[in-house]
C-alpha atoms as a PDB file:
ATOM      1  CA  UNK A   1       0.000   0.000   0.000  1.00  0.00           C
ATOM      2  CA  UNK A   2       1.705   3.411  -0.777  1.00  0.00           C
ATOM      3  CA  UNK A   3       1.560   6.198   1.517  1.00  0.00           C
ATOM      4  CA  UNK A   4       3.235   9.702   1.901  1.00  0.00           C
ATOM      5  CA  UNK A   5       5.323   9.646   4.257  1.00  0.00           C
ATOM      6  CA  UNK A   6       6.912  12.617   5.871  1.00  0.00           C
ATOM      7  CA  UNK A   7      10.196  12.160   6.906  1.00  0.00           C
ATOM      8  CA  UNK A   8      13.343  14.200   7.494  1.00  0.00           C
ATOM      9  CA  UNK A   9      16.013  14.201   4.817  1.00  0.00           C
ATOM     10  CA  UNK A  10      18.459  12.878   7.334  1.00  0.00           C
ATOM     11  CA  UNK A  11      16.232   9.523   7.798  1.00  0.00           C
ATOM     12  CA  UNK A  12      16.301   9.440   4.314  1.00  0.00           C
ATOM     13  CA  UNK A  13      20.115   9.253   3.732  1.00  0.00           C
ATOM     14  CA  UNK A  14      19.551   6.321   6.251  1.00  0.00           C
ATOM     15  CA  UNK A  15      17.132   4.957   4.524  1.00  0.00           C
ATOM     16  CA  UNK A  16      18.865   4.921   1.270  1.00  0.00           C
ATOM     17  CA  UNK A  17      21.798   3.908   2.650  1.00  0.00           C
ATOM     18  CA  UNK A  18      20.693   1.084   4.045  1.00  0.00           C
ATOM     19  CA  UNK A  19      18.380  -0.137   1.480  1.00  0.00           C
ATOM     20  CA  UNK A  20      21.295  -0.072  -0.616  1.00  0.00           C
ATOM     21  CA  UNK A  21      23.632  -2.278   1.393  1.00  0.00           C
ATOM     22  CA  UNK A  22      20.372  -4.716   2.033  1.00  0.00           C
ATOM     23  CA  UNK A  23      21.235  -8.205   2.222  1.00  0.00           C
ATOM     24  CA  UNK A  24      17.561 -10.274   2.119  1.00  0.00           C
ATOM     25  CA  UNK A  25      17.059 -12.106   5.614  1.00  0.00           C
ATOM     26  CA  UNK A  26      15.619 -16.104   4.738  1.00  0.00           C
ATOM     27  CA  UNK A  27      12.788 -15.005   6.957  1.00  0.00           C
ATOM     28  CA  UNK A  28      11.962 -11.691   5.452  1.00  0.00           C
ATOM     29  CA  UNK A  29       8.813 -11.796   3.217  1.00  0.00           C
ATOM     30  CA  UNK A  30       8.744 -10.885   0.016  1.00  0.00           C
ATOM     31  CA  UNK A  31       6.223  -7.912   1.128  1.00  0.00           C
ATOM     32  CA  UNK A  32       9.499  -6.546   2.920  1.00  0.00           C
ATOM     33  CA  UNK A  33      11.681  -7.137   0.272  1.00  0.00           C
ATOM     34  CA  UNK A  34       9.331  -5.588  -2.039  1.00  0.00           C
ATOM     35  CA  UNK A  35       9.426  -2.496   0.175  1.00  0.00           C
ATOM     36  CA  UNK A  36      13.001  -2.364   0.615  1.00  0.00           C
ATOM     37  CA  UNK A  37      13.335  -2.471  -2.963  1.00  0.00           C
ATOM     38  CA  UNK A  38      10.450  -0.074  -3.488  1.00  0.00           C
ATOM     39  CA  UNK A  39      12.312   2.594  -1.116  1.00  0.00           C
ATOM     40  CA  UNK A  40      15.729   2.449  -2.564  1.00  0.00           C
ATOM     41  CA  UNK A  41      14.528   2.874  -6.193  1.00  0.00           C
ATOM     42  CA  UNK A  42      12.357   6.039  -5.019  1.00  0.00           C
ATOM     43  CA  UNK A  43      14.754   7.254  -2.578  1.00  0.00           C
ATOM     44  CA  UNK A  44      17.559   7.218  -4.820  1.00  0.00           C
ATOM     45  CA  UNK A  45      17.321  10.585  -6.961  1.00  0.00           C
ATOM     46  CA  UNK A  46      17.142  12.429  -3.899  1.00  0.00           C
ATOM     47  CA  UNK A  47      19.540  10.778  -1.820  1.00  0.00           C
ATOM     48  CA  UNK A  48      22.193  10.805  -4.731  1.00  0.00           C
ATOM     49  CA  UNK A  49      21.270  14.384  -5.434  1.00  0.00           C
ATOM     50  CA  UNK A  50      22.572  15.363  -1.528  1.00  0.00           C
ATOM     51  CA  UNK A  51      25.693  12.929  -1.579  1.00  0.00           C
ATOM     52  CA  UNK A  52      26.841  14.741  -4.720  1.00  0.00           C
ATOM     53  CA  UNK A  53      26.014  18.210  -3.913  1.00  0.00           C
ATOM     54  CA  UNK A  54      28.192  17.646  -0.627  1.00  0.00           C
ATOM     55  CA  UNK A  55      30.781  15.757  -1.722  1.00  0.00           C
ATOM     56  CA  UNK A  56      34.374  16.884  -0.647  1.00  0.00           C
ATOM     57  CA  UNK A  57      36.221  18.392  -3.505  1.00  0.00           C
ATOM     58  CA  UNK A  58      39.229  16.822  -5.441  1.00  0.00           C
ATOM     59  CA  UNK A  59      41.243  19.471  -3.340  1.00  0.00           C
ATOM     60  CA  UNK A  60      39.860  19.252  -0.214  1.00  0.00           C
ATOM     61  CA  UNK A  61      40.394  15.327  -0.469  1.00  0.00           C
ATOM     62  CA  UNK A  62      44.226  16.191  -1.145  1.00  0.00           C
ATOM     63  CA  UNK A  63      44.299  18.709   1.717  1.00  0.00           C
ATOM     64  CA  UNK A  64      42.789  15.461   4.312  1.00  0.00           C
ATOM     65  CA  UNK A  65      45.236  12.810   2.440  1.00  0.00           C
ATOM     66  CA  UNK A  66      47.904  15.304   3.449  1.00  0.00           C
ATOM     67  CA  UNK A  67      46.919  15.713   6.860  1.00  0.00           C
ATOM     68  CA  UNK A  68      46.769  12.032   7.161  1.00  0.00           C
ATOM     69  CA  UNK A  69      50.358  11.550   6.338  1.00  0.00           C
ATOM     70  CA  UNK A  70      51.663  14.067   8.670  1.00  0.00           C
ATOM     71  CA  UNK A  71      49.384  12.388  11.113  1.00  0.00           C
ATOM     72  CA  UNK A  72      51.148   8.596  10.385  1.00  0.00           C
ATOM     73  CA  UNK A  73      54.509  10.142   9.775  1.00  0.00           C
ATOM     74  CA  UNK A  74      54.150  11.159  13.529  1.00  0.00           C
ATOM     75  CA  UNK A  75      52.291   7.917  15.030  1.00  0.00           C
ATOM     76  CA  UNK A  76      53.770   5.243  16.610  1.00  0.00           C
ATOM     77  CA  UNK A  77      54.616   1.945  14.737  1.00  0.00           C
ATOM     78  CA  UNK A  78      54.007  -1.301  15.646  1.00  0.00           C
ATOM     79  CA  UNK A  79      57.267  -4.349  14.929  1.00  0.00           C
ATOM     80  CA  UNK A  80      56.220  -4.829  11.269  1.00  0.00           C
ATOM     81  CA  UNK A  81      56.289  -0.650  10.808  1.00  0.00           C
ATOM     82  CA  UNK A  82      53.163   0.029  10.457  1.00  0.00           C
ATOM     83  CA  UNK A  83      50.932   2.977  12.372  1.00  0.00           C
ATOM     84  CA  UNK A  84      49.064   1.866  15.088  1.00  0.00           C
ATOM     85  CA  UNK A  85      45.311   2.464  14.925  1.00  0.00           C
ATOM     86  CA  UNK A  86      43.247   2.882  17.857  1.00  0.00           C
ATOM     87  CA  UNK A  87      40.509   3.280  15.730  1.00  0.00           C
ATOM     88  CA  UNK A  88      39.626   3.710  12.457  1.00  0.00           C
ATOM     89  CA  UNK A  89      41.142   6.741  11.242  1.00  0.00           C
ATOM     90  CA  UNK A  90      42.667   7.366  14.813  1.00  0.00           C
ATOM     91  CA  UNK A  91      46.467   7.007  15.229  1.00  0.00           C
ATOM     92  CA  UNK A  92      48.601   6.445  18.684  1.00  0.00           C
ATOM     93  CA  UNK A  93      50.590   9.262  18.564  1.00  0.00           C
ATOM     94  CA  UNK A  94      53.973   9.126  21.127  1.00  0.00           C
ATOM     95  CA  UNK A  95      53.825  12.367  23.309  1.00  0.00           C
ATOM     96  CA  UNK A  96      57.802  12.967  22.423  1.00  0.00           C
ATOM     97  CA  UNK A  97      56.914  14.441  18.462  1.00  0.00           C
ATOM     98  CA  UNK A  98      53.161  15.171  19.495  1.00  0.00           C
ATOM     99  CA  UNK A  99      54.108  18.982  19.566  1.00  0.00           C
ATOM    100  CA  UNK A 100      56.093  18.602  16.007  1.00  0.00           C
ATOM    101  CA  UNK A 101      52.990  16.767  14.971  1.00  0.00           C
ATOM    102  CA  UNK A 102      50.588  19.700  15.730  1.00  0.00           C
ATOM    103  CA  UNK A 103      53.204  22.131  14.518  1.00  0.00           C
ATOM    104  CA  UNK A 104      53.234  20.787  11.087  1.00  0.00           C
ATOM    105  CA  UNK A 105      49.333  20.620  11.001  1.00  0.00           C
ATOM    106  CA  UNK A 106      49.010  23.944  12.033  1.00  0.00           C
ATOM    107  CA  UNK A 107      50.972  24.510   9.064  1.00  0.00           C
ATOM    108  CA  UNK A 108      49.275  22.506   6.728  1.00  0.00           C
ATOM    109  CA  UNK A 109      45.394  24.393   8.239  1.00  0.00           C
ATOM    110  CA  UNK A 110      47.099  27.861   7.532  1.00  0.00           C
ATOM    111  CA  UNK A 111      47.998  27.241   4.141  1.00  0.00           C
ATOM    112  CA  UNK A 112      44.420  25.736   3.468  1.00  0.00           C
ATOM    113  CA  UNK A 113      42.107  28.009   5.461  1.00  0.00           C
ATOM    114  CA  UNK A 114      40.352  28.892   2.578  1.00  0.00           C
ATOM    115  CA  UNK A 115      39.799  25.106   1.734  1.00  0.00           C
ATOM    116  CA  UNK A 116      39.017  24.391   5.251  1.00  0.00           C
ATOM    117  CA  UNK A 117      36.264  27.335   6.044  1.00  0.00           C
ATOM    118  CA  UNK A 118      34.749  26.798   2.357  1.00  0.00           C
ATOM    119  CA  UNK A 119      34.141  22.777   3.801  1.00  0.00           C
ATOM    120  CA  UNK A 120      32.646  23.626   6.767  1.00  0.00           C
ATOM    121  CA  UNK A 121      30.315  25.736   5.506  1.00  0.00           C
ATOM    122  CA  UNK A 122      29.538  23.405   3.031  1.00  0.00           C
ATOM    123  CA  UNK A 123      29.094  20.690   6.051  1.00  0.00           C
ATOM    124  CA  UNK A 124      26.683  23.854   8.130  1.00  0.00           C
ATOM    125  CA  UNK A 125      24.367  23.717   5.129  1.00  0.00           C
ATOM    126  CA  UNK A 126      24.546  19.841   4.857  1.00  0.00           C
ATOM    127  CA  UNK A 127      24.119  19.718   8.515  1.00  0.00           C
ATOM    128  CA  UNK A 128      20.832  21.996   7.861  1.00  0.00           C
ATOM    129  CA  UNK A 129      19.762  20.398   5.077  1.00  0.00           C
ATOM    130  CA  UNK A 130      19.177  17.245   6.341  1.00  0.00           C
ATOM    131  CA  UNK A 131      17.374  18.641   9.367  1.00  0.00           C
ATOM    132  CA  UNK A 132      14.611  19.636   6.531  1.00  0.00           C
ATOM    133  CA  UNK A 133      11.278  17.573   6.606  1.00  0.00           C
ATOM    134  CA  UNK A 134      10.297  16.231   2.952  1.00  0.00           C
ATOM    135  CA  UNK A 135       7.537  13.954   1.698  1.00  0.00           C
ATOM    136  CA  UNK A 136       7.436  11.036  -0.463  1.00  0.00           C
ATOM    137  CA  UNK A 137       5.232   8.319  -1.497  1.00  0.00           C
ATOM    138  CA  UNK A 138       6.612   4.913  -0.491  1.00  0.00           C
ATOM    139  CA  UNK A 139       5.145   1.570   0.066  1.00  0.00           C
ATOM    140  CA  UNK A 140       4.097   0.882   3.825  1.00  0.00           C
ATOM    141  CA  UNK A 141       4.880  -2.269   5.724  1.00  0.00           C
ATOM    142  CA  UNK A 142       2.621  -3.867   8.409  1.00  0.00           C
ATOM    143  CA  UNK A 143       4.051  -4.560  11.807  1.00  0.00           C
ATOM    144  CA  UNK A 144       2.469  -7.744  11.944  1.00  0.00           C
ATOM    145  CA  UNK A 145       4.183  -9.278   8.828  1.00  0.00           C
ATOM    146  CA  UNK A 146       7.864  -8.294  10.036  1.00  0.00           C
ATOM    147  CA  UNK A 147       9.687 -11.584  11.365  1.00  0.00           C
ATOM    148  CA  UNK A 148      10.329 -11.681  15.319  1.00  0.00           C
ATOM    149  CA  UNK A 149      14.075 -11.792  14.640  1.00  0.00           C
ATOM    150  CA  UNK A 150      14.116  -8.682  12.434  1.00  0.00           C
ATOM    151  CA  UNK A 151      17.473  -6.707  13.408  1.00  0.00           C
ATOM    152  CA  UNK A 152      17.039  -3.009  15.612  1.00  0.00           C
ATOM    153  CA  UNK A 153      19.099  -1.383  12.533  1.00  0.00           C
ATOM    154  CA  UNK A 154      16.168  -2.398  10.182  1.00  0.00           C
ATOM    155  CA  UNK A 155      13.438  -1.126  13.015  1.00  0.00           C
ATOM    156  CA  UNK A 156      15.192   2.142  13.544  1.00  0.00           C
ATOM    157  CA  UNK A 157      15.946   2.691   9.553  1.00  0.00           C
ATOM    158  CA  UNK A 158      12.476   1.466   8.349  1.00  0.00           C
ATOM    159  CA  UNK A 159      10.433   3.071  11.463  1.00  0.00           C
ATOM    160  CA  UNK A 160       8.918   5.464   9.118  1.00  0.00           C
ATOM    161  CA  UNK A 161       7.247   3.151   6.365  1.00  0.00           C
ATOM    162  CA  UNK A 162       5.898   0.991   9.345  1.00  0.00           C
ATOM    163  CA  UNK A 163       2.411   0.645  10.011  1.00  0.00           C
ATOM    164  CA  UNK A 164       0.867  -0.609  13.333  1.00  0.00           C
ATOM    165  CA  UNK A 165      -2.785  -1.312  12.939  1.00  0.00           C
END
C-alpha cells in the first residue's frame, strides 16, 4: 500500500543507505523485500542528489590525504612498521613528536584556510539540510508481517514506512 510519508532528509540518507547495502534475511517476506526495494529505487534521486552536492572536492580530499600523512609520519609503529590504529582513522601518537605533529598541522590548516572554512560551511548547510522535513510516497509495511528476529538497525531505519494497525 503506498503512503506519503513525511520524513526528514536525514532519515532518508539512512534509509537509502541502508536499502542499498540490504542483504535479504531467509525469513523476510517478500512484502518486505518488495518495500526495501520499493524505497531504494524512489529514494535514490534524492539521496544521490545530496551525496553529490556535498561531496568533498578533489582538493579538499588532497588537503585530508595530506593531513593524514603528517598524522602517520608522527604515530607510533608497531614491529612490522606500520601505524598503530586505535581506531579507524585514529592514530597512537607518542607524546615525544606530538608537539612537532601539531606544529606541522598547524601549518598545513594555515595554508588551506580557505579550503578548510569553504568545507565547513559546506558541512553547516549539509548539517541543515538534512534537518529539513520532505515527503514522499513509499510503500508501507505492516508490523504484523515483520519476522520476530528482524534486526534493531532495520526497526530504527524502516520506522517510518511501518504501520501498526
Amino acid at each position: 500500500m503506498l503512503k506519503t510519508i513525511e520524513m526528514k532528509k536525514s532519515e532518508m540518507i539512512d534509509m537509502y543507505v541502508y536499502c542499498s547495502a540490504y542483504k535479504a534475511d531467509p525469513s523476510h517476506t517478500k512484502n518486505i523485500k518488495y518495500c526495501v526495494t520499493f524505497a531504494k529505487k524512489k529514494l535514490e534521486p534524492d539521496a544521490t542528489s545530496l551525496i553529490e552536492t556535498y561531496k568533498a572536492t578533489e582538493e579538499y580530499n588532497n588537503y585530508e590525504n595530506e593531513r593524514t600523512e603528517i598524522v602517520i609520519k608522527y604515530a607510533e609503529k608497531d614491529e612490522n612498521g606500520n601505524p598503530i590504529e586505535i581506531q579507524s582513522g585514529v592514530y597512537k601518537i607518542n607524546k615525544e613528536v606530538i608537539d612537532d605533529a601539531k606544529a606541522e598541522i598547524a601549518a598545513l590548516e594555515v595554508t588551506n584556510k580557505a579550503l578548510i572554512d569553504e568545507r565547513q560551511k559546506d558541512l553547516a548547510e549539509l548539517d541543515e539540510k538534512l534537518k529539513e522535513k520532505m515527503e514522499i510516497e513509499l510503500e508501507v509495511l505492516d508490523y504484523n508481517t515483520i519476522p520476530e528476529d528482524v534486526d534493531e538497525e532495520f526497526l530504527r531505519v524502516m520506522f517510518p514506512i511501518i504501520i501498526k494497525e
